[in-house]
PDB file of N, CA and C in Angstrom:
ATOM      1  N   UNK A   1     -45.131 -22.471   6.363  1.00  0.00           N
ATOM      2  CA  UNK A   1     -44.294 -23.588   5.985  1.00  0.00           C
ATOM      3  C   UNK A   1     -43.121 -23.063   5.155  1.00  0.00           C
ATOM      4  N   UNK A   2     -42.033 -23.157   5.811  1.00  0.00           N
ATOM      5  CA  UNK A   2     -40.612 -23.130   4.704  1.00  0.00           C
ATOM      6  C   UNK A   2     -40.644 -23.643   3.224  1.00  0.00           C
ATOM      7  N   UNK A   3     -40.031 -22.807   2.243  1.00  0.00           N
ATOM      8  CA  UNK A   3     -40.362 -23.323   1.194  1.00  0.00           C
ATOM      9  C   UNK A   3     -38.744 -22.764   0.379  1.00  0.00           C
ATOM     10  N   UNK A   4     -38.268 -23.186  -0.411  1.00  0.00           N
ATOM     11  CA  UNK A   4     -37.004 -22.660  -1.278  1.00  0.00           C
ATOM     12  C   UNK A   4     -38.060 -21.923  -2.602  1.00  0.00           C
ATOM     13  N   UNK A   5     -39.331 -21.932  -2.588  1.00  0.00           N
ATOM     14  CA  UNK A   5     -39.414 -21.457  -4.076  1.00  0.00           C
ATOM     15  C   UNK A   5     -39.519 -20.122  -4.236  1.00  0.00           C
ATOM     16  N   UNK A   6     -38.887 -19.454  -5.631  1.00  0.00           N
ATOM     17  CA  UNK A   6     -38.786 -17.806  -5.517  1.00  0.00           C
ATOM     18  C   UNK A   6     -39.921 -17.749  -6.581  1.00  0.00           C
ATOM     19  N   UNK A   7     -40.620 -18.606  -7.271  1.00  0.00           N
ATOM     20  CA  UNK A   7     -41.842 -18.457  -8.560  1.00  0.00           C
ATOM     21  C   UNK A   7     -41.286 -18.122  -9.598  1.00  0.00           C
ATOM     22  N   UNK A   8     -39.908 -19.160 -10.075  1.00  0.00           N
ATOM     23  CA  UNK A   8     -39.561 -19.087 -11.501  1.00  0.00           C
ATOM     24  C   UNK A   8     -40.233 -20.028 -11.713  1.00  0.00           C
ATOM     25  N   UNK A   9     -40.198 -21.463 -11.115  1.00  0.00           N
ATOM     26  CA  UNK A   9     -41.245 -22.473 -11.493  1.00  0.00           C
ATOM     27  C   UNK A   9     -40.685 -22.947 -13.125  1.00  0.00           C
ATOM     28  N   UNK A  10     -40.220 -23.188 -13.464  1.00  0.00           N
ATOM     29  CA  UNK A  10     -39.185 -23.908 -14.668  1.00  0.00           C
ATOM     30  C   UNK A  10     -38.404 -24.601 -14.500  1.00  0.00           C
ATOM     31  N   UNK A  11     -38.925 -25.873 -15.669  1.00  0.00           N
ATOM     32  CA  UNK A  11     -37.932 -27.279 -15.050  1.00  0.00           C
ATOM     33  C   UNK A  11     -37.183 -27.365 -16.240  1.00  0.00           C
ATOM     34  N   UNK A  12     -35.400 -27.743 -16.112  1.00  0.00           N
ATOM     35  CA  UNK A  12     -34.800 -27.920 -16.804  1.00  0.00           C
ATOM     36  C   UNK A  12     -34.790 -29.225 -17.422  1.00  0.00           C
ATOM     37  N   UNK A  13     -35.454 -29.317 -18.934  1.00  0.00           N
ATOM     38  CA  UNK A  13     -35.652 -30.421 -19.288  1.00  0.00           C
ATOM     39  C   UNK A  13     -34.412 -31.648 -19.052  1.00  0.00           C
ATOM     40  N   UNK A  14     -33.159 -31.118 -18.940  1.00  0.00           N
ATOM     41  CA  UNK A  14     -32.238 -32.131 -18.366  1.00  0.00           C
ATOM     42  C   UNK A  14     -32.179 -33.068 -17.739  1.00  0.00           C
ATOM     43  N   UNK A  15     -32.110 -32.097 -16.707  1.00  0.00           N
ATOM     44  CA  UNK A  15     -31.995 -32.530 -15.078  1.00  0.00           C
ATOM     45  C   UNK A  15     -33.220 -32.580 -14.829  1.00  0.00           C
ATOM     46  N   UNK A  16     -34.168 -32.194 -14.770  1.00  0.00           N
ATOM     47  CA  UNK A  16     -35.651 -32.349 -13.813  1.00  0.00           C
ATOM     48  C   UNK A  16     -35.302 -31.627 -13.018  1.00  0.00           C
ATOM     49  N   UNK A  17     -34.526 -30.593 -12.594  1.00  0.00           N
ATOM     50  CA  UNK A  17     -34.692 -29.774 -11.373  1.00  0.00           C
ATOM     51  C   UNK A  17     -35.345 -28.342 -12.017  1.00  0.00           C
ATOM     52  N   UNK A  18     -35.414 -27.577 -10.726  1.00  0.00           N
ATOM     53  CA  UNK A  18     -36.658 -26.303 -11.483  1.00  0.00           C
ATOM     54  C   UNK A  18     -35.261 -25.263 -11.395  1.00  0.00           C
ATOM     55  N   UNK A  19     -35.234 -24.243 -12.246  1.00  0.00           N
ATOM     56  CA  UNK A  19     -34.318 -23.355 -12.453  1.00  0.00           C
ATOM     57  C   UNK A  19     -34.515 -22.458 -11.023  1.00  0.00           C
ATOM     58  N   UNK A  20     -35.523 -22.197 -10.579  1.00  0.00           N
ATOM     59  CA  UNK A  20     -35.947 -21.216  -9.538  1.00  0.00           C
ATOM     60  C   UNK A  20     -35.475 -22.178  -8.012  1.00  0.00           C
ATOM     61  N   UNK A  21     -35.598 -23.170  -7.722  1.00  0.00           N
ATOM     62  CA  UNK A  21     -35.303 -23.726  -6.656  1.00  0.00           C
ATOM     63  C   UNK A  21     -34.317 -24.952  -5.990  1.00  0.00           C
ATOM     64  N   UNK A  22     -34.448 -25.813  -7.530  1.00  0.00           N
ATOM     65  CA  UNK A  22     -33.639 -26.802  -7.578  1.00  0.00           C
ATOM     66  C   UNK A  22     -34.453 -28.148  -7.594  1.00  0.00           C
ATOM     67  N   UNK A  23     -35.373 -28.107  -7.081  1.00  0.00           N
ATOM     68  CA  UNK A  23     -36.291 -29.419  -6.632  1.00  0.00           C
ATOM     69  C   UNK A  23     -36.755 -29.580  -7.905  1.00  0.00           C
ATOM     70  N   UNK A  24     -37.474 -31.341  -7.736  1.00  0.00           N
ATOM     71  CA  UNK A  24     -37.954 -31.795  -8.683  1.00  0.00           C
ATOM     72  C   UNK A  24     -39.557 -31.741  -9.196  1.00  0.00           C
ATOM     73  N   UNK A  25     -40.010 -32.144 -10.172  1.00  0.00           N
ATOM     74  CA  UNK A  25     -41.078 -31.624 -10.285  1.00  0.00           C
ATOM     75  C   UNK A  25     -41.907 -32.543  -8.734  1.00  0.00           C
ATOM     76  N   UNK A  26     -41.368 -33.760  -9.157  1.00  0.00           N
ATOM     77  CA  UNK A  26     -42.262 -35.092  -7.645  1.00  0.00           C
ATOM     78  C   UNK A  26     -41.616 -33.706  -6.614  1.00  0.00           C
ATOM     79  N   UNK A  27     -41.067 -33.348  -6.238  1.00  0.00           N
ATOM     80  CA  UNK A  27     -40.216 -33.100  -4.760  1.00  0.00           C
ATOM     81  C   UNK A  27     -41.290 -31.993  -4.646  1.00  0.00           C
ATOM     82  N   UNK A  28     -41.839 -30.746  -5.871  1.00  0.00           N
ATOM     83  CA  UNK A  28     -42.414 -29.541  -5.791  1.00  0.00           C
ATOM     84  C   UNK A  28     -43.948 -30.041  -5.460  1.00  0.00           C
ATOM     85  N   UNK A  29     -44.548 -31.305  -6.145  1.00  0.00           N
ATOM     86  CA  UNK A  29     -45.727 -31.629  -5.906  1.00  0.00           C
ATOM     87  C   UNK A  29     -46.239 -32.001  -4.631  1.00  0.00           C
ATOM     88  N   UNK A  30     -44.872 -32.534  -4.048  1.00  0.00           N
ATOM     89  CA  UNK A  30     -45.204 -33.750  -2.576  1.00  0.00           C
ATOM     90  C   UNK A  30     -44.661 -32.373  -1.680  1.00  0.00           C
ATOM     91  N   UNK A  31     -44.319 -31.570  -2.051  1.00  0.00           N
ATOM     92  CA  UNK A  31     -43.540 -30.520  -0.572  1.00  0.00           C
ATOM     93  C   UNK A  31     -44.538 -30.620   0.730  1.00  0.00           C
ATOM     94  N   UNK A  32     -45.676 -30.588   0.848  1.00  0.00           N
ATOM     95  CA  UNK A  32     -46.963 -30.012   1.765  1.00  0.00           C
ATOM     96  C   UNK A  32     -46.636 -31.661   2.675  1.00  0.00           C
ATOM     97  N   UNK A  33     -46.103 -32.631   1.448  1.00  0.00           N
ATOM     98  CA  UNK A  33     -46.591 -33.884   2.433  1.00  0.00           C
ATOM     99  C   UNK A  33     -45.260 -34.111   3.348  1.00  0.00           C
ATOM    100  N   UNK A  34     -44.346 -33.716   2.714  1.00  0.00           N
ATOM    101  CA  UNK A  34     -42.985 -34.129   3.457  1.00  0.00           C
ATOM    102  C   UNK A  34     -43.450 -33.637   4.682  1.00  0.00           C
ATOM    103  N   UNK A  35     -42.321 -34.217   5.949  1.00  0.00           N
ATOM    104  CA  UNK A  35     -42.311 -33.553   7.521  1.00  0.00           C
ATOM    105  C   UNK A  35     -41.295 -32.609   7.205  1.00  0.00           C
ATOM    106  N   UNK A  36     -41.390 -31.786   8.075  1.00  0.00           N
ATOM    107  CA  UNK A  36     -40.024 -30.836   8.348  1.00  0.00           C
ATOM    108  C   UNK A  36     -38.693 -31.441   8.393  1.00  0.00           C
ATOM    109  N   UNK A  37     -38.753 -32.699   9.009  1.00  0.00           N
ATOM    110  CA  UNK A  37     -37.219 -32.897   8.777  1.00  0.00           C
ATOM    111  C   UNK A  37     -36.609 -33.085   7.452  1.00  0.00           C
ATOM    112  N   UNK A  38     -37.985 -33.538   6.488  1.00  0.00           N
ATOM    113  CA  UNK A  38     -37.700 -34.308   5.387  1.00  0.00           C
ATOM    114  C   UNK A  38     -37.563 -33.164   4.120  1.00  0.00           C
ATOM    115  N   UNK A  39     -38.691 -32.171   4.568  1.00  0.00           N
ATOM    116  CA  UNK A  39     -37.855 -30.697   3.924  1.00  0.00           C
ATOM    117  C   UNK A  39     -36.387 -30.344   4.023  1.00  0.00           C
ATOM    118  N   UNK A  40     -36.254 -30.099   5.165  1.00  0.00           N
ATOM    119  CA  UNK A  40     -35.132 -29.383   5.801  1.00  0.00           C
ATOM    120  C   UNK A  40     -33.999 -30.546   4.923  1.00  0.00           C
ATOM    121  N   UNK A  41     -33.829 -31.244   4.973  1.00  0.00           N
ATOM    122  CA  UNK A  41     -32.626 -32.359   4.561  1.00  0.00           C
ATOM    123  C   UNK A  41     -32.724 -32.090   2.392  1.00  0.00           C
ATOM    124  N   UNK A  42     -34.015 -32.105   2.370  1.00  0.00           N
ATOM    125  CA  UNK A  42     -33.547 -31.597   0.677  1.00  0.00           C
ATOM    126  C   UNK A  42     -33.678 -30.241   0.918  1.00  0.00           C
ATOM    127  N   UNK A  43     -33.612 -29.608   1.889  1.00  0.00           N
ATOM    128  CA  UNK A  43     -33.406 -28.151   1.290  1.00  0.00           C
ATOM    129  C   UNK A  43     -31.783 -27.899   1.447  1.00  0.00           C
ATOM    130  N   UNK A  44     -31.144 -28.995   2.352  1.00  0.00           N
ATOM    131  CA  UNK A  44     -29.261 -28.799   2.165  1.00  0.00           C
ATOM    132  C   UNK A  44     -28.391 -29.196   0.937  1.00  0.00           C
ATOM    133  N   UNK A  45     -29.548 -29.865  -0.446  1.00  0.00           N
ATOM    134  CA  UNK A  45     -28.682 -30.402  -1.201  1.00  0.00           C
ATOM    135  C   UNK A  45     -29.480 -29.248  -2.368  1.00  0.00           C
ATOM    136  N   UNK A  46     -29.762 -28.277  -2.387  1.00  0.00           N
ATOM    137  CA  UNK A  46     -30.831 -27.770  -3.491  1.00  0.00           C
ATOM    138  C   UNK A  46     -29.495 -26.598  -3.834  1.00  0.00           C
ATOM    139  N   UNK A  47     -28.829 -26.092  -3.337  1.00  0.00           N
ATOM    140  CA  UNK A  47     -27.439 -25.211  -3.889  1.00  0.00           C
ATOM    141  C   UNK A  47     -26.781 -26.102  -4.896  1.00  0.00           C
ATOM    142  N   UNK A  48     -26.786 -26.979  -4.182  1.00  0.00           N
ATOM    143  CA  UNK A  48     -25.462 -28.091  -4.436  1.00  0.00           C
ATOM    144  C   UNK A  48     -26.510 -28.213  -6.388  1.00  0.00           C
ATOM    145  N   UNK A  49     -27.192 -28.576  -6.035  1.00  0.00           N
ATOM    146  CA  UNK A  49     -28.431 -28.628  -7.780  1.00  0.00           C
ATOM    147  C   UNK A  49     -28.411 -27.593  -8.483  1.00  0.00           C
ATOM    148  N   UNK A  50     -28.820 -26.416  -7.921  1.00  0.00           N
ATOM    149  CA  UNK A  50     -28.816 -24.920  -8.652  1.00  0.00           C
ATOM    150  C   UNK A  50     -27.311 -24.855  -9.378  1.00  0.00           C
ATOM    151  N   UNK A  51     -26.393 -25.240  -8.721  1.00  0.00           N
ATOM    152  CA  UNK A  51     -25.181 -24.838  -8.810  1.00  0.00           C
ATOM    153  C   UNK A  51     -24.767 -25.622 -10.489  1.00  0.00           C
ATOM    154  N   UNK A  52     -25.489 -26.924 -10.843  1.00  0.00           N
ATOM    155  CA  UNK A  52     -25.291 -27.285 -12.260  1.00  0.00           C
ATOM    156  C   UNK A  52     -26.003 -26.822 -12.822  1.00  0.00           C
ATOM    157  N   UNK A  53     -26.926 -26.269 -12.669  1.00  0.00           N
ATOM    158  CA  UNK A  53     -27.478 -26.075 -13.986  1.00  0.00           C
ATOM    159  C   UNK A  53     -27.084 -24.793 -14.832  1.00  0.00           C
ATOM    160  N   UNK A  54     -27.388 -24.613 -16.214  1.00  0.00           N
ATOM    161  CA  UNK A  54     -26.890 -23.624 -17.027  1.00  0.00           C
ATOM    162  C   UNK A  54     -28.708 -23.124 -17.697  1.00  0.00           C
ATOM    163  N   UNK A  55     -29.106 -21.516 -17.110  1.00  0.00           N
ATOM    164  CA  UNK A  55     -30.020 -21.590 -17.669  1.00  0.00           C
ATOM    165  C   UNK A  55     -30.011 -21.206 -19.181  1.00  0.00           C
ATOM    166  N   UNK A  56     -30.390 -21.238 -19.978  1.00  0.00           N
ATOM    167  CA  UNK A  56     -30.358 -20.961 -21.794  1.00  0.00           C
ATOM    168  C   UNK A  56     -30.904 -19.717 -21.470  1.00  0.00           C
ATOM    169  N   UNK A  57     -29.916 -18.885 -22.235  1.00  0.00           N
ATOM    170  CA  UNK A  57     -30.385 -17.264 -22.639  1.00  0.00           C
ATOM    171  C   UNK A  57     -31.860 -17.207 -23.438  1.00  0.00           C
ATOM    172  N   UNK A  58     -32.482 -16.164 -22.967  1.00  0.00           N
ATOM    173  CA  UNK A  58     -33.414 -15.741 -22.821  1.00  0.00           C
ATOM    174  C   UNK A  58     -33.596 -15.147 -24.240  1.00  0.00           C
ATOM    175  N   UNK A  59     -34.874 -15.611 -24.933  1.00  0.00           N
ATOM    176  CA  UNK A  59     -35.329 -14.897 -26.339  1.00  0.00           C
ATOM    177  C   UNK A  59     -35.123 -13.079 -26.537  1.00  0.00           C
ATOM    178  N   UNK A  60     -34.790 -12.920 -26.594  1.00  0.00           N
ATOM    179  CA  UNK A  60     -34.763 -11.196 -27.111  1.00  0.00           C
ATOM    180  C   UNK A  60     -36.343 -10.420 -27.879  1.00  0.00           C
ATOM    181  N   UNK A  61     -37.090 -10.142 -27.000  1.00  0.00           N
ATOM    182  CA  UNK A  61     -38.078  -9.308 -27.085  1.00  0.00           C
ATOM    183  C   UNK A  61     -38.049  -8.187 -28.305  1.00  0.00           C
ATOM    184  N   UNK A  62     -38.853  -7.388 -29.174  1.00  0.00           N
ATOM    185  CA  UNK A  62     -38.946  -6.514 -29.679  1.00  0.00           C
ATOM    186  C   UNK A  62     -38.634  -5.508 -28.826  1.00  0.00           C
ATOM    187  N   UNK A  63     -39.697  -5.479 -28.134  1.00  0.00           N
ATOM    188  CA  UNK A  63     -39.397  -3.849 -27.054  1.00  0.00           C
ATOM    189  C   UNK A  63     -37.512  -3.912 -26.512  1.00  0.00           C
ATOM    190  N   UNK A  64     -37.209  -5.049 -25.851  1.00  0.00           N
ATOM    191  CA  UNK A  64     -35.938  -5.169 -25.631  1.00  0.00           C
ATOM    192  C   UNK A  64     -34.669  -4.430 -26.670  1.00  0.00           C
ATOM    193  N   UNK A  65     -35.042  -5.210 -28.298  1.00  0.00           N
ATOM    194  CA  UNK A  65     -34.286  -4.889 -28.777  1.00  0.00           C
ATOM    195  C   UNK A  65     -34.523  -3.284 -29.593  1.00  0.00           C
ATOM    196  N   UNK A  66     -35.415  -2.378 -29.567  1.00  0.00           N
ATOM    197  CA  UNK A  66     -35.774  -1.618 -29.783  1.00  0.00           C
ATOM    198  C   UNK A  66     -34.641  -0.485 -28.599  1.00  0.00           C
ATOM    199  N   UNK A  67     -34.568  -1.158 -26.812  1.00  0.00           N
ATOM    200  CA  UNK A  67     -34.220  -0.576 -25.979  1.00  0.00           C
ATOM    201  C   UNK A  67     -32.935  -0.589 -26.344  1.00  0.00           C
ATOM    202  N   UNK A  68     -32.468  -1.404 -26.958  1.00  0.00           N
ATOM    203  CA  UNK A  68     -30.570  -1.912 -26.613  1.00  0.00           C
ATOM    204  C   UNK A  68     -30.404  -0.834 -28.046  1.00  0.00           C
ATOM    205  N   UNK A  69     -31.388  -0.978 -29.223  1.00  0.00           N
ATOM    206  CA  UNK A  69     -31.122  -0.136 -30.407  1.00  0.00           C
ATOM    207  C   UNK A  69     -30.656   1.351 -30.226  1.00  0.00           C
ATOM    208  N   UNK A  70     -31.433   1.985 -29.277  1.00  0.00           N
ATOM    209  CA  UNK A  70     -32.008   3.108 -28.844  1.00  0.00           C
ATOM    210  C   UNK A  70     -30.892   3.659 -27.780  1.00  0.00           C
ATOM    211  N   UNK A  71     -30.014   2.685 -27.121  1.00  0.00           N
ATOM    212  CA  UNK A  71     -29.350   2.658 -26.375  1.00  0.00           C
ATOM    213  C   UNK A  71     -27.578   2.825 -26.871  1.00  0.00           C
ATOM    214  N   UNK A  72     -27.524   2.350 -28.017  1.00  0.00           N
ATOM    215  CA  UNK A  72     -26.430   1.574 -29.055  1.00  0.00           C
ATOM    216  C   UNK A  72     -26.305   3.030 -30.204  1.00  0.00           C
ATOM    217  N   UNK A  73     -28.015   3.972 -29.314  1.00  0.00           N
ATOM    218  CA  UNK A  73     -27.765   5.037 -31.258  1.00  0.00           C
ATOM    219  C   UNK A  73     -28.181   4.623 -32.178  1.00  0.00           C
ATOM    220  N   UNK A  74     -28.890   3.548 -32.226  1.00  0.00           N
ATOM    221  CA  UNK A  74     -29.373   3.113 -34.006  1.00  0.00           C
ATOM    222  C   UNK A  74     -30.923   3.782 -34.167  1.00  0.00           C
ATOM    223  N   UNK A  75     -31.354   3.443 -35.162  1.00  0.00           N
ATOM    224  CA  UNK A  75     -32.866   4.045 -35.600  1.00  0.00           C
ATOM    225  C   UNK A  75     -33.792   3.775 -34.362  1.00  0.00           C
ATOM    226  N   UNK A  76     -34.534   4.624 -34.600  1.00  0.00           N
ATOM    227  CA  UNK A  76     -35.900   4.457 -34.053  1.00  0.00           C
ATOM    228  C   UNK A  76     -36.758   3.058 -33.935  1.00  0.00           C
ATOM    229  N   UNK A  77     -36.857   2.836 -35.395  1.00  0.00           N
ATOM    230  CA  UNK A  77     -37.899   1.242 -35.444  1.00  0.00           C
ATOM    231  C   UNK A  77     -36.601   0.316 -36.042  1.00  0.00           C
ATOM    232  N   UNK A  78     -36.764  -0.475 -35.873  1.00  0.00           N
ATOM    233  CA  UNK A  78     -35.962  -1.926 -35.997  1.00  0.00           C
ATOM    234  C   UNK A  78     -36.696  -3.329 -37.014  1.00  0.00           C
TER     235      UNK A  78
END
């Protein structure tokens, strides 16, 4: 079965669409029940969705910033 999802699986509390596909959480639950045509027709408007959303930058990890430190020339531990 055709599917748009890549397994980010995160819904933008905004919009209700998922950052990874565009669909809604109802649209991700009911996918199995839709027919093919009824896929196929929200899978032509799911760009058009991806295309607003803004995902929020991503927390900065220890190990991360240890890498960018390490990378930048600064100390060892942080």
């Amino acid at each position: 079965m055709e599917s748009p999802c890549n397994l980010v699986c995160t819904l933008d509390p905004l919009s209700g669409y998922c950052f990874g596909c565009g669909r809604t959480g109802a649209e991700i639950a009911g996918w199995t029940g839709f027919t093919p045509a009824e896929r196929r027709e929200l899978m032509t408007v799911l760009p058009e969705r991806l295309a607003t959303l803004t995902r929020p930058p991503r927390r900065e990890t220890r190990r991360s910033a240890l890498a960018r430190a390490r990378a930048e020339g600064g100390a060892d531990d942080a």
